[in-house]
N, C-alpha and C. Protein backbone atom coordinates (compact mmCIF):
# COMPACT_ATOMS: atom_id res chain seq x y z
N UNK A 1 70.81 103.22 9.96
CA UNK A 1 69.74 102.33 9.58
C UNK A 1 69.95 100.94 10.18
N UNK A 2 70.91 100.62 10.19
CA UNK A 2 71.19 99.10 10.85
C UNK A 2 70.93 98.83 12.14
N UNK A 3 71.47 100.15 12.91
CA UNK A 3 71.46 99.75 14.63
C UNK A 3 69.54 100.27 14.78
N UNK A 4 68.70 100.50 13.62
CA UNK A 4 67.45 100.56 13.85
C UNK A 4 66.49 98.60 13.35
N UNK A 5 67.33 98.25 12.33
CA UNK A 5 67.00 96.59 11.82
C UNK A 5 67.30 96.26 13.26
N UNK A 6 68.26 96.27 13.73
CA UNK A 6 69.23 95.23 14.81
C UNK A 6 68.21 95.34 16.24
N UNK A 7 68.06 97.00 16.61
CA UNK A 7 67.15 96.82 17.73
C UNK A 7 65.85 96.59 17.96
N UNK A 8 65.16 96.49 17.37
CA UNK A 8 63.79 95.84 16.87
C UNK A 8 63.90 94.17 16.80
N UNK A 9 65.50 94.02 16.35
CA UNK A 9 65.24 92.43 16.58
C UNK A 9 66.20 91.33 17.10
N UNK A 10 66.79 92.34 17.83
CA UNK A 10 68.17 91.63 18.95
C UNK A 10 67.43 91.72 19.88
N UNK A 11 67.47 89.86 20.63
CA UNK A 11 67.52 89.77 21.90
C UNK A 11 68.51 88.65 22.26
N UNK A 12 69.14 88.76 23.86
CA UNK A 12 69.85 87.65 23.75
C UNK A 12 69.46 86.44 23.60
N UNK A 13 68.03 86.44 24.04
CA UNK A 13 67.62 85.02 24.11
C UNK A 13 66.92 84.36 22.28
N UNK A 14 67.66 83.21 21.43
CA UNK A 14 66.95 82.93 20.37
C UNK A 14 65.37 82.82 20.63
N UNK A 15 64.91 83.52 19.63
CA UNK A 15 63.65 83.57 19.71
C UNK A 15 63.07 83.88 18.44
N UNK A 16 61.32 83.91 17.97
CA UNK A 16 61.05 84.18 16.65
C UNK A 16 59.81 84.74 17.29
N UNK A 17 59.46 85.69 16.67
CA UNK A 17 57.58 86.05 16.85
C UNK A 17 56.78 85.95 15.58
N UNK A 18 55.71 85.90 14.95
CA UNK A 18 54.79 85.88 13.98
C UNK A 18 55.44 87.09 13.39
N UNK A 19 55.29 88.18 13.57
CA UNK A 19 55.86 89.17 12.39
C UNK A 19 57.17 89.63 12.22
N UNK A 20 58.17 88.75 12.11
CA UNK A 20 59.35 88.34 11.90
C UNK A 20 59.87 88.31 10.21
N UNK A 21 60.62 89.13 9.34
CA UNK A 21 60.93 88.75 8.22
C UNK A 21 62.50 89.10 8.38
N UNK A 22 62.62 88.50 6.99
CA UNK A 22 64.00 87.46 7.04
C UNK A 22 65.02 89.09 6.28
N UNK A 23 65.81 89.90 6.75
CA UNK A 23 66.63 90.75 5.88
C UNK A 23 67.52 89.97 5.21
N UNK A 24 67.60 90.57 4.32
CA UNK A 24 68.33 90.32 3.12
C UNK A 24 68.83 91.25 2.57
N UNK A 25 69.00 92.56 2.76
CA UNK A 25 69.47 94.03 2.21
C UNK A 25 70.68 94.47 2.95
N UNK A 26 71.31 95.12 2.68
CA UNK A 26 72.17 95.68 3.61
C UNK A 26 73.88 94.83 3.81
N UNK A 27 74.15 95.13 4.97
CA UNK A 27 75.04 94.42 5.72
C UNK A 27 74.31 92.77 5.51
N UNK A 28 73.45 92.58 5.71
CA UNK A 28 73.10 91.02 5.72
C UNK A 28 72.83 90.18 4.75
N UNK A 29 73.46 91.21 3.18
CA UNK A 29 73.12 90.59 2.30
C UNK A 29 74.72 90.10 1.72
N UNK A 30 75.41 90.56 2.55
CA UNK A 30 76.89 89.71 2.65
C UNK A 30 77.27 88.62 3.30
N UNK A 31 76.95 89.11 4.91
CA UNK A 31 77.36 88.11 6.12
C UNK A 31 75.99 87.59 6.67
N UNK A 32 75.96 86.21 7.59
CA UNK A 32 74.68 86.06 8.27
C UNK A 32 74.26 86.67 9.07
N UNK A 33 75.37 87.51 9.92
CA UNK A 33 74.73 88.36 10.86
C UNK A 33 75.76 89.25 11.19
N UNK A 34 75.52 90.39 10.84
CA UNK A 34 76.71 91.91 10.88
C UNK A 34 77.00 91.92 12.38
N UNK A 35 76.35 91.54 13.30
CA UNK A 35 76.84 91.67 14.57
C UNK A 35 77.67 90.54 15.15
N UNK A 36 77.12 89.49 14.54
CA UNK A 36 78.12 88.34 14.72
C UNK A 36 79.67 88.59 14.27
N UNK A 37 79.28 88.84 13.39
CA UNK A 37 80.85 88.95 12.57
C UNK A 37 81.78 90.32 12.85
N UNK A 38 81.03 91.01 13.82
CA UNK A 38 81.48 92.89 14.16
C UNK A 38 82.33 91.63 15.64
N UNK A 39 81.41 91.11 16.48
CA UNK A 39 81.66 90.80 17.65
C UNK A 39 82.70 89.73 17.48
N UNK A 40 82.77 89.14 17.10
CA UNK A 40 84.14 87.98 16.87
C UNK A 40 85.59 88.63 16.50
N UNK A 41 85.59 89.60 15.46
CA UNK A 41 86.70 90.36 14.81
C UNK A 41 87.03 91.26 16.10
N UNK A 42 85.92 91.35 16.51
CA UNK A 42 86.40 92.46 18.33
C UNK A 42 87.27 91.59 19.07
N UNK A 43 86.88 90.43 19.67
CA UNK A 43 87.39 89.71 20.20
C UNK A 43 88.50 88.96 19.65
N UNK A 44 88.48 88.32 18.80
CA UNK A 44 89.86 88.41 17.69
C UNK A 44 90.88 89.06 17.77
N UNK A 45 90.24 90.62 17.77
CA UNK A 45 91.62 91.71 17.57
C UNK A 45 91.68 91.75 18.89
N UNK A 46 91.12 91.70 19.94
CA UNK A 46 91.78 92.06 21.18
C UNK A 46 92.46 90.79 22.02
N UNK A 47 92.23 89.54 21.52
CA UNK A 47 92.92 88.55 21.52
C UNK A 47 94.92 88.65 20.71
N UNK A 48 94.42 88.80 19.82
CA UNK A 48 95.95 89.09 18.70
C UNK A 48 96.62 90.09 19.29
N UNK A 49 96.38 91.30 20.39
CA UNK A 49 96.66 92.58 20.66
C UNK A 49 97.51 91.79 21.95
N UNK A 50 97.32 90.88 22.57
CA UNK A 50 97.79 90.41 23.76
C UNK A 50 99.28 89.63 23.15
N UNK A 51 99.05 89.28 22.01
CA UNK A 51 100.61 88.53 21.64
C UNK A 51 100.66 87.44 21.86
N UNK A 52 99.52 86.83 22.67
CA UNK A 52 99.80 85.54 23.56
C UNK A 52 99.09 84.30 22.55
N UNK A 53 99.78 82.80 22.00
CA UNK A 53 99.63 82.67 21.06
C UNK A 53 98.14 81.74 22.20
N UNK A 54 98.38 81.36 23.25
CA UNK A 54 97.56 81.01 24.17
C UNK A 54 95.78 81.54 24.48
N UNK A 55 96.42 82.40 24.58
CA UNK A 55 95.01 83.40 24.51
C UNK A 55 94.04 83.46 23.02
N UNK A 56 95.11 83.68 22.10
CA UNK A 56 94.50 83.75 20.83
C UNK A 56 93.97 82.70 20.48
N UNK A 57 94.36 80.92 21.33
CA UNK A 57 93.97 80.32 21.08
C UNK A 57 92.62 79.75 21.39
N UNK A 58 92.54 80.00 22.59
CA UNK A 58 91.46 80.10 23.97
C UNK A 58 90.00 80.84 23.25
N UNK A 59 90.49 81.67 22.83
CA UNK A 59 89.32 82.97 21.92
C UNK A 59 88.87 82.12 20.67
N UNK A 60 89.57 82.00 19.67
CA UNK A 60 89.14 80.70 19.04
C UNK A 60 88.23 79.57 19.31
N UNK A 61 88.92 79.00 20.17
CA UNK A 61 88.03 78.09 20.61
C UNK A 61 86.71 78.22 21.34
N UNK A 62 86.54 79.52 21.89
CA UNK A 62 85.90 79.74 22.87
C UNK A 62 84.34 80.09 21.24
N UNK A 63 85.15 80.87 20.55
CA UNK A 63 84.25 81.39 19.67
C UNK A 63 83.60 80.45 18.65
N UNK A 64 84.47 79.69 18.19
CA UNK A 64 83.76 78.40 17.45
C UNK A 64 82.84 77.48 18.00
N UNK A 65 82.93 77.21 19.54
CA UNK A 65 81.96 76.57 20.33
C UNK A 65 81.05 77.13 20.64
N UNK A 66 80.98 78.76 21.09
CA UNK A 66 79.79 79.69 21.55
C UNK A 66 78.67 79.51 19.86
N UNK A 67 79.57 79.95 18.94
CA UNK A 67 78.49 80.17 18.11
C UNK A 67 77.78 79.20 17.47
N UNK A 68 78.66 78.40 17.49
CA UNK A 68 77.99 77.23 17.05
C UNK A 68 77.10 76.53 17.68
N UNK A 69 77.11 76.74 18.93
CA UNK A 69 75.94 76.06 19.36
C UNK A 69 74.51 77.63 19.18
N UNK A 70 75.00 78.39 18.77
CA UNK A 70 74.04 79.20 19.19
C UNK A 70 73.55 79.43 17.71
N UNK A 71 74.42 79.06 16.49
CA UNK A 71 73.55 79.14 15.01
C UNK A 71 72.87 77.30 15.41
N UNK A 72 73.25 76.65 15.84
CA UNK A 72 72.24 75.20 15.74
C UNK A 72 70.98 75.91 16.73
N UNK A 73 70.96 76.49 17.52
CA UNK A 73 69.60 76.90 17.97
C UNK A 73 68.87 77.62 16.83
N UNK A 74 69.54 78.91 16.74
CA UNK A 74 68.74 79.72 15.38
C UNK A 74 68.38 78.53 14.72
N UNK A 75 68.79 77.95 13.78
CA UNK A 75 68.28 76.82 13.21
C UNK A 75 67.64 76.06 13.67
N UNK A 76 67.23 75.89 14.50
CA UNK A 76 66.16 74.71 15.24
C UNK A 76 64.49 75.56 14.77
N UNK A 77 64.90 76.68 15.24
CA UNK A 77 64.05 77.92 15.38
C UNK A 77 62.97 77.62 14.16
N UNK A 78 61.23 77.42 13.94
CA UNK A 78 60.68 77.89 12.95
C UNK A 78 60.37 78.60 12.26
């Protein structure tokens, strides 16, 4: 059921159309976005898997800056 919510309304580019509603059931009635939080813990663990405290750090950073600029867009969003 999810990867049917998700493809109907994943694109890379932020965007909104008129018949757009907001889930709230599911996986998304925990986290803001089940794919967000699937895709970071990926990268995370395959960061931590390298040992390198460098790398793990790099990923971090890389991930707190990507998303964040990319939830201030969602949020811009009407």
């Amino acid at each position: 059921m999810q990867s049917i919510i998700s493809e109907k309304n994943f694109t890379l580019a932020v965007q909104t159309t008129d018949n757009q509603q907001l889930v709230d059931h599911g996986p998304y009635a925990i986290v803001r976005n089940p794919a967000y939080t699937g895709s970071i813990l990926s990268i995370l663990g395959l960061s931590i898997t390298s040992l390198n405290p460098f790398t793990i750090i790099i990923c971090l950073i890389l991930l707190v800056v990507g998303y964040s600029i990319r939830l201030k867009v969602e949020e811009k969003k009407p």
